[in-house]
C-alpha atoms as a PDB file:
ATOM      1  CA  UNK A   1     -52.965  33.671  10.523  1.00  0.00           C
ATOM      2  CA  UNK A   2     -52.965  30.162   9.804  1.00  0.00           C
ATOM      3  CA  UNK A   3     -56.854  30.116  11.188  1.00  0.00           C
ATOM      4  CA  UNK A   4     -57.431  32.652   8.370  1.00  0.00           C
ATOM      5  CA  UNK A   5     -55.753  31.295   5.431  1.00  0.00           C
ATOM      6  CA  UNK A   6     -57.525  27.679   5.690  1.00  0.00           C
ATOM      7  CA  UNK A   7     -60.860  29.663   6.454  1.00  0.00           C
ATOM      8  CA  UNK A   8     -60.024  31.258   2.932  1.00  0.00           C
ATOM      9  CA  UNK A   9     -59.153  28.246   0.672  1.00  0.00           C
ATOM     10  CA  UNK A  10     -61.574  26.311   2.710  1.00  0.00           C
ATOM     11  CA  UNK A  11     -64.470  29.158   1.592  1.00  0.00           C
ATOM     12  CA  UNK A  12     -63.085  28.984  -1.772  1.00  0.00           C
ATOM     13  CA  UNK A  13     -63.112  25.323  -2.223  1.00  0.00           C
ATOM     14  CA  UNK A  14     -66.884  25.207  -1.540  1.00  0.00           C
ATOM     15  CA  UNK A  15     -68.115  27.693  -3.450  1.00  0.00           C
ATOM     16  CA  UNK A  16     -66.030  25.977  -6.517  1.00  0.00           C
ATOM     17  CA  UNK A  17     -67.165  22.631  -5.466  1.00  0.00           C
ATOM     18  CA  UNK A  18     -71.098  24.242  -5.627  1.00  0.00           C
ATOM     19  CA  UNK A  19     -70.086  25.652  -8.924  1.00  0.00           C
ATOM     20  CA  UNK A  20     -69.165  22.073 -10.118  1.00  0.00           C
ATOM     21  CA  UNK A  21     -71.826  20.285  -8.764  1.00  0.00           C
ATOM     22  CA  UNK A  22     -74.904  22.746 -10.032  1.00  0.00           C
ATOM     23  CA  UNK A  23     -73.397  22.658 -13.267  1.00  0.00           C
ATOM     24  CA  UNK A  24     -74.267  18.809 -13.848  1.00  0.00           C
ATOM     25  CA  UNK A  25     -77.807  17.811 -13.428  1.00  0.00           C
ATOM     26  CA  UNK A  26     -77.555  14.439 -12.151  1.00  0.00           C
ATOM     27  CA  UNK A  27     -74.690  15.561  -9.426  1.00  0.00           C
ATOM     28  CA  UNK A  28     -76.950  18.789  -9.019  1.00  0.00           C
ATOM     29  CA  UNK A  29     -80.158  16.808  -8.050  1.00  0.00           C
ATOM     30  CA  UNK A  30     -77.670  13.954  -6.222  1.00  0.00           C
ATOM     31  CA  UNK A  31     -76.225  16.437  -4.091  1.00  0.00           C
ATOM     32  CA  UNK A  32     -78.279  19.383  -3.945  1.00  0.00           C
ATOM     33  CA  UNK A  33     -78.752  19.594   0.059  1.00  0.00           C
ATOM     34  CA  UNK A  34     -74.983  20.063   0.490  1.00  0.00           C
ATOM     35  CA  UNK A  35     -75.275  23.021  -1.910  1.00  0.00           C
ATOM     36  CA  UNK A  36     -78.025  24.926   0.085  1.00  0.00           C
ATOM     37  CA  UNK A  37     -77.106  27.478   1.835  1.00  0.00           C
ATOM     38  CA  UNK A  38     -78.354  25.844   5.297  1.00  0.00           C
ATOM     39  CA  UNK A  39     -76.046  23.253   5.023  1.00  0.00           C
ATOM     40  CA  UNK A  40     -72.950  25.561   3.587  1.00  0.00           C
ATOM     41  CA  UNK A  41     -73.702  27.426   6.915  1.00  0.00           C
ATOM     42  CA  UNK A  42     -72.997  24.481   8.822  1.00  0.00           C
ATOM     43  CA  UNK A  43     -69.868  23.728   7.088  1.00  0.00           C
ATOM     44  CA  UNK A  44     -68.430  27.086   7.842  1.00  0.00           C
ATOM     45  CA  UNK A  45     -68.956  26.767  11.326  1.00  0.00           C
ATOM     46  CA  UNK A  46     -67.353  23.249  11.336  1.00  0.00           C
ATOM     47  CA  UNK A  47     -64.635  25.126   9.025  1.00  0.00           C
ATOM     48  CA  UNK A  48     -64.235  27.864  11.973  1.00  0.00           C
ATOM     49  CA  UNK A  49     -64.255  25.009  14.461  1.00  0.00           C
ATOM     50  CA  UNK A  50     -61.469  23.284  12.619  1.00  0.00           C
ATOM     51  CA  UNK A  51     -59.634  26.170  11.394  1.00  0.00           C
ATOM     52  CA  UNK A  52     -58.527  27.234  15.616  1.00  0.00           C
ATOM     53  CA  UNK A  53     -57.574  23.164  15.660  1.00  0.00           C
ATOM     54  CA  UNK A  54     -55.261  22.908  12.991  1.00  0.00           C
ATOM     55  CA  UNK A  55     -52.338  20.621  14.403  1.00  0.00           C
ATOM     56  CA  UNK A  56     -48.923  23.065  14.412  1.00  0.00           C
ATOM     57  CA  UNK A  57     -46.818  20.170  12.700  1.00  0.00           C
ATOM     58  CA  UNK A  58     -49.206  20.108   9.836  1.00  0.00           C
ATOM     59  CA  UNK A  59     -49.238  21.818   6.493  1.00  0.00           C
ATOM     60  CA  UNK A  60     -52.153  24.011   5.757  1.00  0.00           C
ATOM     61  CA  UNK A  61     -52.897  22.313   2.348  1.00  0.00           C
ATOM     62  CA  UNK A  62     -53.224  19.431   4.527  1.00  0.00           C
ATOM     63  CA  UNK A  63     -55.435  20.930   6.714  1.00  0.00           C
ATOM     64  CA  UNK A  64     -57.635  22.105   3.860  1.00  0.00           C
ATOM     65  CA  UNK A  65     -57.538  18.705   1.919  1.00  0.00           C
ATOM     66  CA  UNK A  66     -58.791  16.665   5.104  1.00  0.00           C
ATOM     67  CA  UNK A  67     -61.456  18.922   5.814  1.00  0.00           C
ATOM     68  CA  UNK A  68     -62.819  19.250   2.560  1.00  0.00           C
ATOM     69  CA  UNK A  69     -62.696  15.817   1.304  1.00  0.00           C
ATOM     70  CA  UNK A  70     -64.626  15.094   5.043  1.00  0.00           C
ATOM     71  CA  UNK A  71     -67.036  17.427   5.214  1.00  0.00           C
ATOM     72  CA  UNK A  72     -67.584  17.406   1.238  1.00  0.00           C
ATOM     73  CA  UNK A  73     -70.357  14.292   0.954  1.00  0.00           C
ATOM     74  CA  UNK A  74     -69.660  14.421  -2.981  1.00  0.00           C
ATOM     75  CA  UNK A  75     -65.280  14.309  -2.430  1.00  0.00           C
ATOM     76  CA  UNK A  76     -66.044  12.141   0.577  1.00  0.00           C
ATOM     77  CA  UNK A  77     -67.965   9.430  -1.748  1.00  0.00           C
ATOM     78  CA  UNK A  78     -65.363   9.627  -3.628  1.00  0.00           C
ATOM     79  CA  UNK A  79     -62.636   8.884  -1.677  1.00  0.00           C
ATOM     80  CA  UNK A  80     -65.004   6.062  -0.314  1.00  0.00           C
ATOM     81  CA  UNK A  81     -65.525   4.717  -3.214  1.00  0.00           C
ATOM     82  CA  UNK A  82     -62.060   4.845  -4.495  1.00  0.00           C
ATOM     83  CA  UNK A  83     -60.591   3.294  -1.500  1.00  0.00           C
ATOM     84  CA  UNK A  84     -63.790   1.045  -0.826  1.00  0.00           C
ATOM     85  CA  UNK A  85     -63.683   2.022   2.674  1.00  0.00           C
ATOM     86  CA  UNK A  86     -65.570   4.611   4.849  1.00  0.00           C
ATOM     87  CA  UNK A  87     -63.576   7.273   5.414  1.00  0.00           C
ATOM     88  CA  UNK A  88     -63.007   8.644   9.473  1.00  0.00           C
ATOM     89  CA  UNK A  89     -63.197  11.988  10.574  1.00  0.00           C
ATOM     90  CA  UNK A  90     -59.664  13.339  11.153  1.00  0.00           C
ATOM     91  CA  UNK A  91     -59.032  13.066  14.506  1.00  0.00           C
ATOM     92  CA  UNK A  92     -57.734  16.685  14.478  1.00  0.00           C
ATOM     93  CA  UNK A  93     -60.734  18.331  14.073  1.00  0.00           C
ATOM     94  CA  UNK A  94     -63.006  15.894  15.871  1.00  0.00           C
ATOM     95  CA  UNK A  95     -65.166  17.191  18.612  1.00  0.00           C
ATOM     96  CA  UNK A  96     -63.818  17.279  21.948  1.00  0.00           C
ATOM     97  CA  UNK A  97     -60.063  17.387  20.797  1.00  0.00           C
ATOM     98  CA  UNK A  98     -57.621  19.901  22.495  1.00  0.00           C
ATOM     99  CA  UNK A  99     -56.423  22.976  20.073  1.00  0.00           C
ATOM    100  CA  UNK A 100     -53.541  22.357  18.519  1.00  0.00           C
ATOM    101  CA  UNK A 101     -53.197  18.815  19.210  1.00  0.00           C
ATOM    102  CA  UNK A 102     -52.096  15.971  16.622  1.00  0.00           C
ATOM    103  CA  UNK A 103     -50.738  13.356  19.014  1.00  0.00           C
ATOM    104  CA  UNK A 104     -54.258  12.356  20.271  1.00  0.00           C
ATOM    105  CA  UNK A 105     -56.822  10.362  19.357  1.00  0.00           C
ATOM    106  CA  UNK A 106     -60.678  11.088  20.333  1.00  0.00           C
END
């Protein structure tokens, strides 16, 4: 269930993020390869991938906020450029990391 419900808001939060972006021309033409459906493909399948990976000790807003502000180059640059440091991959949903697992570290 868990799986399901960040699949959802994770869905959700693209398509609004899209929304955003297309609406402003400079972001539009900035960003407009992470808005194509090609790459929103990909991020479903990474969202799928994380989604069965989700650590149990962690909230699923959580869950939703790391991925998106990851795998979202416009809320990753952000972030970046906010905290003036490159942002990692959460370890959760990094490749090669057992289901379930928050303890470890790829």
């Amino acid at each position: 269930m868990r799986a399901a419900g960040h699949l959802c808001v994770v869905q959700t939060t693209i398509l609004a993020n899209a929304i955003d972006l297309a609406s402003n021309p400079v972001r539009a033409k900035t960003y407009r390869n992470m808005i194509a459906a090609a790459e929103v493909a990909f991020t479903m399948c990474e969202a799928v991938w994380a989604s069965e990976r989700i650590p149990e000790d962690m909230e699923l807003a959580d869950a939703v906020d790391d991925f998106c502000s990851y795998m979202l180059k416009n809320l990753r640059d952000e972030d970046e450029r906010d905290s003036g440091q490159p942002m990692k991959l959460p370890h959760w949903f990094a490749r090669g990391m057992p289901s379930g697992t928050s303890d470890q570290k790829p």
